[in-house]
N, C-alpha and C. Protein backbone atom coordinates (compact mmCIF):
# COMPACT_ATOMS: atom_id res chain seq x y z
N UNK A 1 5.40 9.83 -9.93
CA UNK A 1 6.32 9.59 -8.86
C UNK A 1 7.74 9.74 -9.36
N UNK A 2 8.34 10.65 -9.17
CA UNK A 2 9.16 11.16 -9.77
C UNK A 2 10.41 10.95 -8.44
N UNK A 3 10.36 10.83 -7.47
CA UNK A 3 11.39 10.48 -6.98
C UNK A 3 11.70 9.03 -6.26
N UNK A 4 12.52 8.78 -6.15
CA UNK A 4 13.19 7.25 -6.09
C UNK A 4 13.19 6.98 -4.84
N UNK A 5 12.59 5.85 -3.69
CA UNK A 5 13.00 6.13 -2.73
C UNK A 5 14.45 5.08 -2.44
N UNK A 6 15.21 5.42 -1.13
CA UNK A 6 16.38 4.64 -0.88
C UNK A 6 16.01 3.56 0.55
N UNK A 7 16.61 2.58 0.36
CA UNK A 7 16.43 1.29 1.06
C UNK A 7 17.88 1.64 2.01
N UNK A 8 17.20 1.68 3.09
CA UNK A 8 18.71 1.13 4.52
C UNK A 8 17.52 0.07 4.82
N UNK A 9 19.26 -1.17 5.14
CA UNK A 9 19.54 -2.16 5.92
C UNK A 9 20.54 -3.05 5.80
N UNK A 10 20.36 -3.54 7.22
CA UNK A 10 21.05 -4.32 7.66
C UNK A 10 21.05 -5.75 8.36
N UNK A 11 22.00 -6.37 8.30
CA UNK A 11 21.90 -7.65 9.10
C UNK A 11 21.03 -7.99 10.13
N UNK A 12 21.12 -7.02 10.86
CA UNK A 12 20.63 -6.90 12.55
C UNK A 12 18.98 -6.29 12.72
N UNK A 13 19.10 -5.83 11.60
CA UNK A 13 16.84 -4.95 11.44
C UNK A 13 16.38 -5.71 10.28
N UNK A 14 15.54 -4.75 10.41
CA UNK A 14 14.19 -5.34 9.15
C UNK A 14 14.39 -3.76 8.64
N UNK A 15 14.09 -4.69 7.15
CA UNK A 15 14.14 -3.69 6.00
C UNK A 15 13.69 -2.74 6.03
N UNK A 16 14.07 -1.37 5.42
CA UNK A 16 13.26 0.07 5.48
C UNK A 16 13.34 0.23 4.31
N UNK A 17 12.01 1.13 4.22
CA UNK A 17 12.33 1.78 2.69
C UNK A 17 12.06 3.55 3.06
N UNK A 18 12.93 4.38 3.23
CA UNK A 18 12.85 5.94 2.94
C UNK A 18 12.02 6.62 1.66
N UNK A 19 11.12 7.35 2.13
CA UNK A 19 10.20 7.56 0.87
C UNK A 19 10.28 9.02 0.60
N UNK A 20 10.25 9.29 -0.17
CA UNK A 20 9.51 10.59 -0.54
C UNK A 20 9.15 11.68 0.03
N UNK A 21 8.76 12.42 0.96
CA UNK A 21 8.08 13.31 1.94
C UNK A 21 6.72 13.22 1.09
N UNK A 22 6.27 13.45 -0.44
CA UNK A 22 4.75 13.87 -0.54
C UNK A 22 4.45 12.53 -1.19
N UNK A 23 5.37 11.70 -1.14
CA UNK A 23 4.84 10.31 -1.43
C UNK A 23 3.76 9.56 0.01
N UNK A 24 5.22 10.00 0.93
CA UNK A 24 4.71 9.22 2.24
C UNK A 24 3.30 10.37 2.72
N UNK A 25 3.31 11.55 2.54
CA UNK A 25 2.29 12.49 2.92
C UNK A 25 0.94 12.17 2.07
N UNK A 26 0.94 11.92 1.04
CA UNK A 26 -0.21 11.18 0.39
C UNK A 26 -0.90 9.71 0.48
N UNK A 27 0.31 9.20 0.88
CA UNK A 27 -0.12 7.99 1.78
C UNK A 27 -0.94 7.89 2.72
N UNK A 28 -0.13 8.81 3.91
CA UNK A 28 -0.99 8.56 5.36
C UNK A 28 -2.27 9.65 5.10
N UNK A 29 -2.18 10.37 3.48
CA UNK A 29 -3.42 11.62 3.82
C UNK A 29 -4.98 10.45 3.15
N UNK A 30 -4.18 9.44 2.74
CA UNK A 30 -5.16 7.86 1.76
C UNK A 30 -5.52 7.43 2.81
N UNK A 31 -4.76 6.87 3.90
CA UNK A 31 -5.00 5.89 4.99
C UNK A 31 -5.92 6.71 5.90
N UNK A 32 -5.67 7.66 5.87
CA UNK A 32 -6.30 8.58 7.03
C UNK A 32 -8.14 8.46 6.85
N UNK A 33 -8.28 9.13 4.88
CA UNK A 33 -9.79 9.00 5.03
C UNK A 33 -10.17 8.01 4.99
N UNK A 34 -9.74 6.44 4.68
CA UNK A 34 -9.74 5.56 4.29
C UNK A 34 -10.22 4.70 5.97
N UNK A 35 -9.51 5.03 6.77
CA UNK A 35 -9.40 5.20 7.97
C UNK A 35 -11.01 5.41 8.60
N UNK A 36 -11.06 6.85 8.09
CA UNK A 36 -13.10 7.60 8.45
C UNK A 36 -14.36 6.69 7.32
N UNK A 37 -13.47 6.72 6.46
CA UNK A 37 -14.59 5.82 5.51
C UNK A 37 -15.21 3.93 6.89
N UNK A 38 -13.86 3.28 7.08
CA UNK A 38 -14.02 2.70 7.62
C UNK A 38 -15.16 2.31 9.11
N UNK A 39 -14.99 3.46 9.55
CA UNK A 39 -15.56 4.30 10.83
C UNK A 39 -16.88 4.34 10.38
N UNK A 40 -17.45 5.20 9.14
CA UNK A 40 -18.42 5.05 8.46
C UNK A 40 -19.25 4.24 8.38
N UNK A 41 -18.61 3.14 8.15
CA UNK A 41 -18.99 1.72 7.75
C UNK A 41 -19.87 1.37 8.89
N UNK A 42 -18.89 1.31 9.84
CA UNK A 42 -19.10 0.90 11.30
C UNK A 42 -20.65 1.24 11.79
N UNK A 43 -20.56 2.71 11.77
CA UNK A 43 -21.83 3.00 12.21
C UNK A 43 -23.25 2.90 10.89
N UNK A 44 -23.15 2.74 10.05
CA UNK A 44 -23.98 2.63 9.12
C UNK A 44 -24.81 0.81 9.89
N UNK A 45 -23.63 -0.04 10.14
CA UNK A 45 -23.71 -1.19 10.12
C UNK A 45 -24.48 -0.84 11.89
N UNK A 46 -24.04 -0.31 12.73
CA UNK A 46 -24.21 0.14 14.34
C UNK A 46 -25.97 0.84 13.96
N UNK A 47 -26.19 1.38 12.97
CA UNK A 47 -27.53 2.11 12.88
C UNK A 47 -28.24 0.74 11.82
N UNK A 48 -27.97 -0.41 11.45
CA UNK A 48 -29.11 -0.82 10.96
C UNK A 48 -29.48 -0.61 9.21
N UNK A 49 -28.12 -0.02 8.79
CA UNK A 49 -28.17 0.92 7.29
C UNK A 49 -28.53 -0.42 6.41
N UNK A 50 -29.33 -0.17 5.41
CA UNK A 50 -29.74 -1.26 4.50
C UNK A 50 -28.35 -1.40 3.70
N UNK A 51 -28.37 -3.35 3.61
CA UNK A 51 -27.89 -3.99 3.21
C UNK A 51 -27.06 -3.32 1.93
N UNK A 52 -27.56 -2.92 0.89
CA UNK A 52 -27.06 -2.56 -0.30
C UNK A 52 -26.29 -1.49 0.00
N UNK A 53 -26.58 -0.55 0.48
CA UNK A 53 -25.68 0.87 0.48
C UNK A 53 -24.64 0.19 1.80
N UNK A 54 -24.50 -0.32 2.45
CA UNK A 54 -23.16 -0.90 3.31
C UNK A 54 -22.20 -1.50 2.01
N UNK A 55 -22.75 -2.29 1.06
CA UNK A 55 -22.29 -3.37 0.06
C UNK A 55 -21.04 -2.21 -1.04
N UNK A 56 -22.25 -0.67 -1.21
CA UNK A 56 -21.51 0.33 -2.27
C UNK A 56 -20.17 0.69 -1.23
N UNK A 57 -20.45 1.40 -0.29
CA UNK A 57 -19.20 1.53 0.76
C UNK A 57 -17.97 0.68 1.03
N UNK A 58 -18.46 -0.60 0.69
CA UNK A 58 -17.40 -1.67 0.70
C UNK A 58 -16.39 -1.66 -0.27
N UNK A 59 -17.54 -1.33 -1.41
CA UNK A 59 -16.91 -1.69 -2.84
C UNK A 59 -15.65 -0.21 -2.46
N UNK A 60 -16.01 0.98 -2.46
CA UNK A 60 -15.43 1.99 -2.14
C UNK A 60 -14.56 1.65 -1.60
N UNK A 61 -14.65 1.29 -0.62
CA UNK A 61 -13.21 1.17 0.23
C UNK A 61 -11.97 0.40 -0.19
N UNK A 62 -12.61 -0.85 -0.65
CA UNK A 62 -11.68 -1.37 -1.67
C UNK A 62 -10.76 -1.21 -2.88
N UNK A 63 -11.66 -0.44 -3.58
CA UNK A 63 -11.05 0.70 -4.34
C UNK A 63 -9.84 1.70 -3.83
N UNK A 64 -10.21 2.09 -2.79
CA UNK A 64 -9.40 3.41 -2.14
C UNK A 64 -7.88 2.75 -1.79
N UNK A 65 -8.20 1.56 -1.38
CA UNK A 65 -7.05 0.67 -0.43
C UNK A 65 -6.28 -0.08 -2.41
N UNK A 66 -7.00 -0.42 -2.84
CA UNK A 66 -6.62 -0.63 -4.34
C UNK A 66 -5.50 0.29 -4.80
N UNK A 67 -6.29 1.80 -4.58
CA UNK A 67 -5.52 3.00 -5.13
C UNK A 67 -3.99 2.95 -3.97
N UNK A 68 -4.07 2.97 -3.45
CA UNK A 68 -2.95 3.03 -1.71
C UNK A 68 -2.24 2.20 -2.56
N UNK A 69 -2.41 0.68 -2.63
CA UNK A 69 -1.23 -0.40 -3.02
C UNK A 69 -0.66 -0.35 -4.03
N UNK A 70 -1.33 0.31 -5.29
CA UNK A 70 -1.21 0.76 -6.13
C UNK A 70 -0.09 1.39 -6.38
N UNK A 71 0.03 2.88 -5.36
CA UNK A 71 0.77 3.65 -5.26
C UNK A 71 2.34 2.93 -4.77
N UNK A 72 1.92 2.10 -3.46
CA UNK A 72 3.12 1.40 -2.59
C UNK A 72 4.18 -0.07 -3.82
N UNK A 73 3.13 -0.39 -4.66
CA UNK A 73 3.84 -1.28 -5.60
C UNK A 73 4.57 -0.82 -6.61
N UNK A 74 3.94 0.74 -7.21
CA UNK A 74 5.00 1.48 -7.94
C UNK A 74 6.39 2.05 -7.38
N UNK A 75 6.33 2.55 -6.20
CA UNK A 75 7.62 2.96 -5.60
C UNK A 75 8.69 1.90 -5.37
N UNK A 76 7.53 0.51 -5.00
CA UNK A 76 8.17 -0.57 -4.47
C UNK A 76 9.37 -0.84 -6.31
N UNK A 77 8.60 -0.97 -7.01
CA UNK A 77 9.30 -1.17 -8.65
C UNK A 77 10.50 -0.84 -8.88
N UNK A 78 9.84 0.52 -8.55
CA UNK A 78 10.65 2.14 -9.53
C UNK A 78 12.02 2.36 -8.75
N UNK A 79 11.84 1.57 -7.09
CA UNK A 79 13.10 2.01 -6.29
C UNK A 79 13.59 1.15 -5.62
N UNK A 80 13.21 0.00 -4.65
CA UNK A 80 13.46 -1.24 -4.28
C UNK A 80 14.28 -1.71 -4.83
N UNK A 81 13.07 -2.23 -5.40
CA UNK A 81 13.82 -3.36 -6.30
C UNK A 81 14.91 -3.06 -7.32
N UNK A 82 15.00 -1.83 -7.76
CA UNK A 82 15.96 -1.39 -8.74
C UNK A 82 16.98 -1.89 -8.33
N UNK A 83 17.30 -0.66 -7.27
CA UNK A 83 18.22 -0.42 -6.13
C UNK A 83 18.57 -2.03 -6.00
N UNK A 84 17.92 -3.47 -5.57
CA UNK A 84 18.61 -4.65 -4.56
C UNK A 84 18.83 -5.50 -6.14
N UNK A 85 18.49 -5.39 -7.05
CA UNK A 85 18.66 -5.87 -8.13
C UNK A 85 20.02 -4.96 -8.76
N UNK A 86 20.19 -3.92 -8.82
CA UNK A 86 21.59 -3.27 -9.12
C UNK A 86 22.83 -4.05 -7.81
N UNK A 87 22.45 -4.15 -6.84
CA UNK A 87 23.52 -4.46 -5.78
C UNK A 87 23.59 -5.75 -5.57
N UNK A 88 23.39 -6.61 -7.05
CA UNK A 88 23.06 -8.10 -7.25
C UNK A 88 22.55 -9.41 -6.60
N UNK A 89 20.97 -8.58 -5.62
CA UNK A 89 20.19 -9.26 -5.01
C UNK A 89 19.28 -9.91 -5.58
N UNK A 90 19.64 -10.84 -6.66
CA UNK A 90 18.37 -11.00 -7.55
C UNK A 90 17.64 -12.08 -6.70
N UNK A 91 17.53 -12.17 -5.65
CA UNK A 91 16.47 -13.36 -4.85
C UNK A 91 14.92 -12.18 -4.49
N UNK A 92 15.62 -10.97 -5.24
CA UNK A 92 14.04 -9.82 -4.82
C UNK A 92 13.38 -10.38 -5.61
N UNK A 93 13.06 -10.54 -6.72
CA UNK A 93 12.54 -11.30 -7.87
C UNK A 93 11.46 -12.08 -7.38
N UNK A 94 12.12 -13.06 -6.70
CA UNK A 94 11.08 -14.28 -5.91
C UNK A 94 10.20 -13.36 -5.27
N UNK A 95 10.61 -12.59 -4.18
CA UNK A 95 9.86 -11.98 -3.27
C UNK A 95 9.04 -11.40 -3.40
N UNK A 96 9.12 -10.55 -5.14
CA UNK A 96 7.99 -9.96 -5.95
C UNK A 96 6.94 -10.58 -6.65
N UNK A 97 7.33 -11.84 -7.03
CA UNK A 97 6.28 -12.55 -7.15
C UNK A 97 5.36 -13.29 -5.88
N UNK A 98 5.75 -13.06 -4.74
CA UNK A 98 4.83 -13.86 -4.00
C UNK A 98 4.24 -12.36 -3.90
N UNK A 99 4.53 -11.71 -3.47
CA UNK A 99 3.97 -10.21 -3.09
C UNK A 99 2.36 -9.89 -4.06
N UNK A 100 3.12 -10.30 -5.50
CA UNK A 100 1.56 -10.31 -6.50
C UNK A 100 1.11 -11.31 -6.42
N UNK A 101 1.85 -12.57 -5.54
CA UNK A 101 0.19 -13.35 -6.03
C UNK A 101 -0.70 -13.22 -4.33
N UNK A 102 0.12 -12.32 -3.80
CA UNK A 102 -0.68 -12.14 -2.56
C UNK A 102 -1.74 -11.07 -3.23
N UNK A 103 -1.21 -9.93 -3.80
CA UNK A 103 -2.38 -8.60 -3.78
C UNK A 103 -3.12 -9.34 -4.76
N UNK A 104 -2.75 -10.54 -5.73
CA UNK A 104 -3.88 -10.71 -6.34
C UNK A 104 -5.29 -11.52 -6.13
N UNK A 105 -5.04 -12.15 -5.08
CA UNK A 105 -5.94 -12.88 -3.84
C UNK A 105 -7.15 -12.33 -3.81
């Protein structure tokens, strides 16, 4: 991930973060199958599919959504936080730690 993304905001909105074009394009192309995997699920579970192979699909999906946050916590690092920590917001700090002890849940 080679490019940085930039943060607008303001008083009056909620935070944005501007990404990448093949950052954000690899994203929604994650969410998307991630999305059909889900769907998958659905009907496996809608047809009666034995217990164990629903259980591997799970594990899968978890993984996939693993890989996604993965991706969203490095940008979040590499550019966020840089960025509100250079413009002497150090209360991001806090915010990053609740953030991991959420994904680590």
């Amino acid at each position: 991930m080679d490019a940085i993304p930039s943060i607008k905001h303001d008083r009056d909105s909620a935070r944005t973060t501007v990404r990448d074009s093949k950052l954000k394009t690899d994203l929604i192309t994650r969410l998307k199958r991630i999305e059909g995997q889900v769907r998958g699920v659905t009907r496996m579970v809608e047809e009666d599919v034995y217990c164990d192979n629903i259980l591997h699909q799970i594990s899968a999906l978890r993984a996939a959504l693993d890989g996604v946050g993965k991706q969203v916590l490095e940008n979040h690092l590499r550019g966020c936080l840089v960025d509100r920590i250079q413009a002497g917001e150090n209360e991001v700090v806090d915010e990053l730690l609740v953030t991991i002890k959420t994904l680590l849940k």
